[in-house]
Protein backbone atom coordinates (compact mmCIF):
# COMPACT_ATOMS: atom_id res chain seq x y z
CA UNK A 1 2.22 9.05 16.44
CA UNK A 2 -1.02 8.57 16.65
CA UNK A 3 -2.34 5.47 18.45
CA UNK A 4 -4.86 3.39 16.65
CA UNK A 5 -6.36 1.88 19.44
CA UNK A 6 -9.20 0.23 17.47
CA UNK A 7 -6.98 -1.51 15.01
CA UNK A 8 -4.86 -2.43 17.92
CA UNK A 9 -7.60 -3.70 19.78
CA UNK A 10 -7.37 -6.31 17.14
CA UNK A 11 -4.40 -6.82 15.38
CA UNK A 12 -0.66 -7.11 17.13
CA UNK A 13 1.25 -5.32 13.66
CA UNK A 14 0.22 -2.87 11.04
CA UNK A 15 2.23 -3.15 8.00
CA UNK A 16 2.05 -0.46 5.41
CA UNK A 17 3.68 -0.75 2.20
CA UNK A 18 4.05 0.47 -1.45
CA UNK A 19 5.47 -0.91 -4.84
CA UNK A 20 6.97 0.82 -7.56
CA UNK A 21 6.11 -0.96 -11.13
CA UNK A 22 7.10 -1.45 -14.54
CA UNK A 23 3.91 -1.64 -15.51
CA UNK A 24 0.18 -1.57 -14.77
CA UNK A 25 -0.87 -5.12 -15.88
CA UNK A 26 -0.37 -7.18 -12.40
CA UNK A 27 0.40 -10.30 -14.15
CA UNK A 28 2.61 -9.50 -16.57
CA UNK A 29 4.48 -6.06 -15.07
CA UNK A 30 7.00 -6.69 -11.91
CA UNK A 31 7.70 -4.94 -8.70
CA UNK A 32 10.97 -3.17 -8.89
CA UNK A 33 10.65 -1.36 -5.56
CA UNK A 34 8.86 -2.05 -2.67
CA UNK A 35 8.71 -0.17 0.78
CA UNK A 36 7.19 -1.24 3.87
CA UNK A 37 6.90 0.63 7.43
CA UNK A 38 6.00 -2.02 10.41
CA UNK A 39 4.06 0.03 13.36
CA UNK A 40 3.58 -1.75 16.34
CA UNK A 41 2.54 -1.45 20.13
CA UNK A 42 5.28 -1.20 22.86
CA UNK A 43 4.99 -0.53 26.33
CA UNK A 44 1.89 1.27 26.07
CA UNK A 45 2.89 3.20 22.73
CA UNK A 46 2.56 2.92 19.14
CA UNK A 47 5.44 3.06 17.24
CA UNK A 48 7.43 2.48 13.49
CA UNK A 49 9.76 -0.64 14.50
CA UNK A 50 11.01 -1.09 11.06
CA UNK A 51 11.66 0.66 7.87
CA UNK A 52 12.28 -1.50 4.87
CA UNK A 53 13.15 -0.34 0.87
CA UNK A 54 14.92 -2.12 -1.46
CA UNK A 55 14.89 -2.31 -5.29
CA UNK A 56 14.30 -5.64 -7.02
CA UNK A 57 16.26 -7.34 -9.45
CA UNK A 58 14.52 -7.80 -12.98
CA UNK A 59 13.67 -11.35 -14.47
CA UNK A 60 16.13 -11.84 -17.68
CA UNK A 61 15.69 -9.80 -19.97
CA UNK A 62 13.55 -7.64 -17.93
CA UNK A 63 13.80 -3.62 -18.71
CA UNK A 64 12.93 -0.47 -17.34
CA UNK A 65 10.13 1.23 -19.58
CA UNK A 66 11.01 4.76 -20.32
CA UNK A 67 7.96 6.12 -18.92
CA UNK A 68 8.56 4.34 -15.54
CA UNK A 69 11.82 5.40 -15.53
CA UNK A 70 10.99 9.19 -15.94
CA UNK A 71 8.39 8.90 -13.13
CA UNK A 72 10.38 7.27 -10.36
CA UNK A 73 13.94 8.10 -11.51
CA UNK A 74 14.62 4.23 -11.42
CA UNK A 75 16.96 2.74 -14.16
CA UNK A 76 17.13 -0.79 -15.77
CA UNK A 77 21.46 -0.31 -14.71
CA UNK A 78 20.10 0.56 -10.92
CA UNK A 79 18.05 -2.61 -10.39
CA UNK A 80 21.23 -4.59 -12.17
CA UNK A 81 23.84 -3.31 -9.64
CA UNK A 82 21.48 -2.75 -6.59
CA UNK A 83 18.31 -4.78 -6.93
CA UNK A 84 17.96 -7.99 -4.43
CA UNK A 85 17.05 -11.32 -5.84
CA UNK A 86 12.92 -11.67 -5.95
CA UNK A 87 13.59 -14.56 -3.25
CA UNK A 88 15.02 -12.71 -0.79
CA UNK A 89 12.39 -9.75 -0.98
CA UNK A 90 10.10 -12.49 -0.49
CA UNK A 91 10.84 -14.07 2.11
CA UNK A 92 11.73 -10.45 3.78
CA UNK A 93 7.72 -9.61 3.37
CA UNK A 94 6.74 -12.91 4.70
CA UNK A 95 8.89 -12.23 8.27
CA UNK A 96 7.16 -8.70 8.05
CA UNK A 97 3.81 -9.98 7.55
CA UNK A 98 3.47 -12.91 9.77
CA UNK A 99 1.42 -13.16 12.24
CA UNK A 100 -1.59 -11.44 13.42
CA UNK A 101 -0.95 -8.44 10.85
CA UNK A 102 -3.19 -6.18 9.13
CA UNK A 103 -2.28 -4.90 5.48
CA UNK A 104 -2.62 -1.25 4.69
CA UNK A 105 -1.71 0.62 1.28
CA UNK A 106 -3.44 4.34 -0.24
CA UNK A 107 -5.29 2.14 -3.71
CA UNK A 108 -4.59 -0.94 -1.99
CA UNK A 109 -6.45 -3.06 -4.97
CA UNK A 110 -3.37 -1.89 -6.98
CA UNK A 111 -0.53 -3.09 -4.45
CA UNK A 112 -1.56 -6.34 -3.16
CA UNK A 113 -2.71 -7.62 -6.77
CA UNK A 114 0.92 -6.69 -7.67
CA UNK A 115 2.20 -8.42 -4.21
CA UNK A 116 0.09 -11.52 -5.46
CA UNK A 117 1.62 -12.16 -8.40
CA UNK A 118 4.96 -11.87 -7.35
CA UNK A 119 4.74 -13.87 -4.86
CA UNK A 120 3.25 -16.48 -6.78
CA UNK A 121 6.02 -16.50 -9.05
CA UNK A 122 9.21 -16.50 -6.45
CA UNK A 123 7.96 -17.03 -2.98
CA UNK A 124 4.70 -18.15 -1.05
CA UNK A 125 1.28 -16.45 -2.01
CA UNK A 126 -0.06 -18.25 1.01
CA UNK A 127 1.42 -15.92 3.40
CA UNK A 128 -1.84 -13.14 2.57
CA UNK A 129 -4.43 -15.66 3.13
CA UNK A 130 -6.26 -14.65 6.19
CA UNK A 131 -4.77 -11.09 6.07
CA UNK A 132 -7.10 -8.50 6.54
CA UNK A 133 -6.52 -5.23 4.82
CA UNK A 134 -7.18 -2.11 4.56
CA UNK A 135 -7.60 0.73 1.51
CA UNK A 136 -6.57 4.12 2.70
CA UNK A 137 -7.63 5.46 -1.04
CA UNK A 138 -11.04 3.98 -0.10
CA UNK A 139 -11.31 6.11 3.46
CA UNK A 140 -9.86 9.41 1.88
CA UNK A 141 -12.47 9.20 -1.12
CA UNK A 142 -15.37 8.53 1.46
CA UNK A 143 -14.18 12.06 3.34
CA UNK A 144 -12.76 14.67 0.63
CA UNK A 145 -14.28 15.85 -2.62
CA UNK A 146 -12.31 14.95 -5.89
CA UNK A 147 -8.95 14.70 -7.00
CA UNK A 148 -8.27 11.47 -4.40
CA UNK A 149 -4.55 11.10 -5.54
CA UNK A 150 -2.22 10.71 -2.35
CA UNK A 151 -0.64 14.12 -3.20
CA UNK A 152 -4.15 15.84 -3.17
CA UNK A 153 -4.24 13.60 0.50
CA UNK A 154 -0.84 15.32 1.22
CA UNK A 155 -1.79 18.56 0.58
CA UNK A 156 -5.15 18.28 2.13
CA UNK A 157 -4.19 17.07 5.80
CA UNK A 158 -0.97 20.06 5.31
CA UNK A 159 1.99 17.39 5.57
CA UNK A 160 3.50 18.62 2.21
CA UNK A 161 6.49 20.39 4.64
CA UNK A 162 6.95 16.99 5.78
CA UNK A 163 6.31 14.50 3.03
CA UNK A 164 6.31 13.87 -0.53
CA UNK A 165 4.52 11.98 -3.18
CA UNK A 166 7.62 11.05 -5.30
CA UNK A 167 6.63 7.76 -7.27
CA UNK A 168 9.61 6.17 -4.96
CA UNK A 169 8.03 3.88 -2.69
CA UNK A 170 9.87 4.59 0.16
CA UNK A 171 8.84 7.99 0.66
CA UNK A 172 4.92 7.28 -1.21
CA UNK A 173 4.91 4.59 1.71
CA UNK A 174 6.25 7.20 4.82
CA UNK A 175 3.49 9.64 3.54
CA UNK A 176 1.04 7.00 3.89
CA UNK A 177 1.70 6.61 7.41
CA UNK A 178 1.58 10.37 7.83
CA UNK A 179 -1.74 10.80 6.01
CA UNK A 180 -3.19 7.62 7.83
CA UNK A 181 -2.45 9.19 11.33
CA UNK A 182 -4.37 12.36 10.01
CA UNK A 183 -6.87 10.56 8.93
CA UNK A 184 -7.40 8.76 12.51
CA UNK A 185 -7.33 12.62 14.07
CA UNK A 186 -10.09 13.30 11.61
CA UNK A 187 -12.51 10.87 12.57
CA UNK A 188 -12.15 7.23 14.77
CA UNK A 189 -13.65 4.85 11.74
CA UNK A 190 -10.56 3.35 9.75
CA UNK A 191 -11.43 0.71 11.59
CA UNK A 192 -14.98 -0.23 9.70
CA UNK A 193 -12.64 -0.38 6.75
CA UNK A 194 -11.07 -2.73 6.54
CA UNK A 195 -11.68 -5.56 3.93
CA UNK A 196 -13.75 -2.90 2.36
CA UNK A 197 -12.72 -1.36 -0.86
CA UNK A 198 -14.43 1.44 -3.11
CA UNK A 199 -14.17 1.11 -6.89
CA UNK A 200 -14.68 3.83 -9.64
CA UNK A 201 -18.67 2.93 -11.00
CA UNK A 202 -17.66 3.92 -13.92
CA UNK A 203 -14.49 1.77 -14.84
CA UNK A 204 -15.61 -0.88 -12.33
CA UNK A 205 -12.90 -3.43 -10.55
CA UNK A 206 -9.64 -3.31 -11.96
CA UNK A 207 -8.41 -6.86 -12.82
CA UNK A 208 -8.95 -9.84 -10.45
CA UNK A 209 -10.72 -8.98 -7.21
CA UNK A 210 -9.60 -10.25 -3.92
CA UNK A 211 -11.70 -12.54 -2.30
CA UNK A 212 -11.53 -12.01 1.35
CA UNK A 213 -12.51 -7.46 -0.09
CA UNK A 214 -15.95 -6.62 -0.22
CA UNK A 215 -15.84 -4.20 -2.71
CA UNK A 216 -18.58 -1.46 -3.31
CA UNK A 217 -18.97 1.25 -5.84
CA UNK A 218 -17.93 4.66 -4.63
CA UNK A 219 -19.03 7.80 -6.53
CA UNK A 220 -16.32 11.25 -6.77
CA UNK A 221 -18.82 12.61 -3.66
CA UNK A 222 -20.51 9.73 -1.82
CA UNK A 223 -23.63 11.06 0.24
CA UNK A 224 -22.50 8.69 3.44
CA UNK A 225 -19.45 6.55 4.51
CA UNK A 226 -18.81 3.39 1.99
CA UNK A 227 -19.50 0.63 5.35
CA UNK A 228 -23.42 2.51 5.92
């Protein structure tokens, strides 16, 4: 895979993850999947060292909406029988995240306000202060014109023989790496994103901004790169 030597240069991990949701409102909604590939440096190469997915078990009386179900195909009965406790996903992220680790989602507002909030309620928010992260939503709008949807990344960088934007984490997160190490090929910057994040001027920050983001309105067909 590519290498990433700039990112490298400064962090030891680069964690790249997903959520599936049963909602949009990041308070209120829960995760009820969530994906995570862990690339790292070793002996002179970078390389995927782990591949995590697991569904999440509801909170009682939790559900399923129908609309969520349709899109990802995930059932109130599969999260009974199959999801893990909240706990143990939580503590799972915080051994995958330790450390000198950057963060790195495609609308990475989205995810990590989700990851937030469930950690807050059933393990350690703590663990993301000092993170630095990284929006690969943010990079893509700053290069191609309009629609910015990770299939229209997909389909742009010509990985749609070998990945899939299918509303399951898992494989939204595995394109994600395959559309960030096209994005590296087409140009050495990802780097001067990071803790930068593009919002729509329009409809403005969504929810709660993160503190340690700089965030910075970004037009359907900005004239120059967002960090200019």
């Amino acid at each position: 895979m590519a290498q990433f030597e700039k990112l490298f240069a400064r962090y030891d991990r680069l964690v790249l993850f997903d959520t599936e949701t049963t909602g949009l409102q990041y308070s209120r909604d829960e995760i009820i999947e969530f994906a995570a590939v862990v690339v790292e440096r070793r002996d002179g190469a970078t390389a995927v060292v782990r591949e995590y997915d697991e569904l999440i078990s509801l909170s009682p009386g939790g559900f399923v909406p129908p609309k969520i179900q349709e899109l990802t195909g995930i059932t109130t009965q599969d999260l009974r029988e199959r999801g893990l406790p909240k706990t143990r996903v939580a503590r799972d992220i915080g051994e995958m995240i330790g450390g000198n680790t950057l963060l790195l989602a495609y609308n990475a507002h989205f995810d990590l306000s989700f990851l937030y909030y469930f950690l807050l309620r059933d393990g350690d928010p703590m663990i993301l202060k000092g993170k630095d992260k990284l929006d690969l939503l943010t990079v893509y709008k700053d290069r191609h014109d309009y629609p910015h949807k990770l299939c229209s990344a997909i389909e742009a960088y010509g990985l749609s023989d070998r990945v899939c934007n299918s509303h399951r984490a898992v494989d939204d997160v595995l394109a994600t790496v395959a559309v960030m190490e096209e994005m590296e090929k087409e140009k050495d910057d990802l780097d001067r994103y990071i803790n930068l994040f593009g919002y729509n001027p329009k409809y403005g920050i969504e929810g709660k901004p993160i503190g340690s983001v700089t965030y910075k309105p970004q037009p359907y067909h900005p004239a120059k790169a967002l960090y200019l």
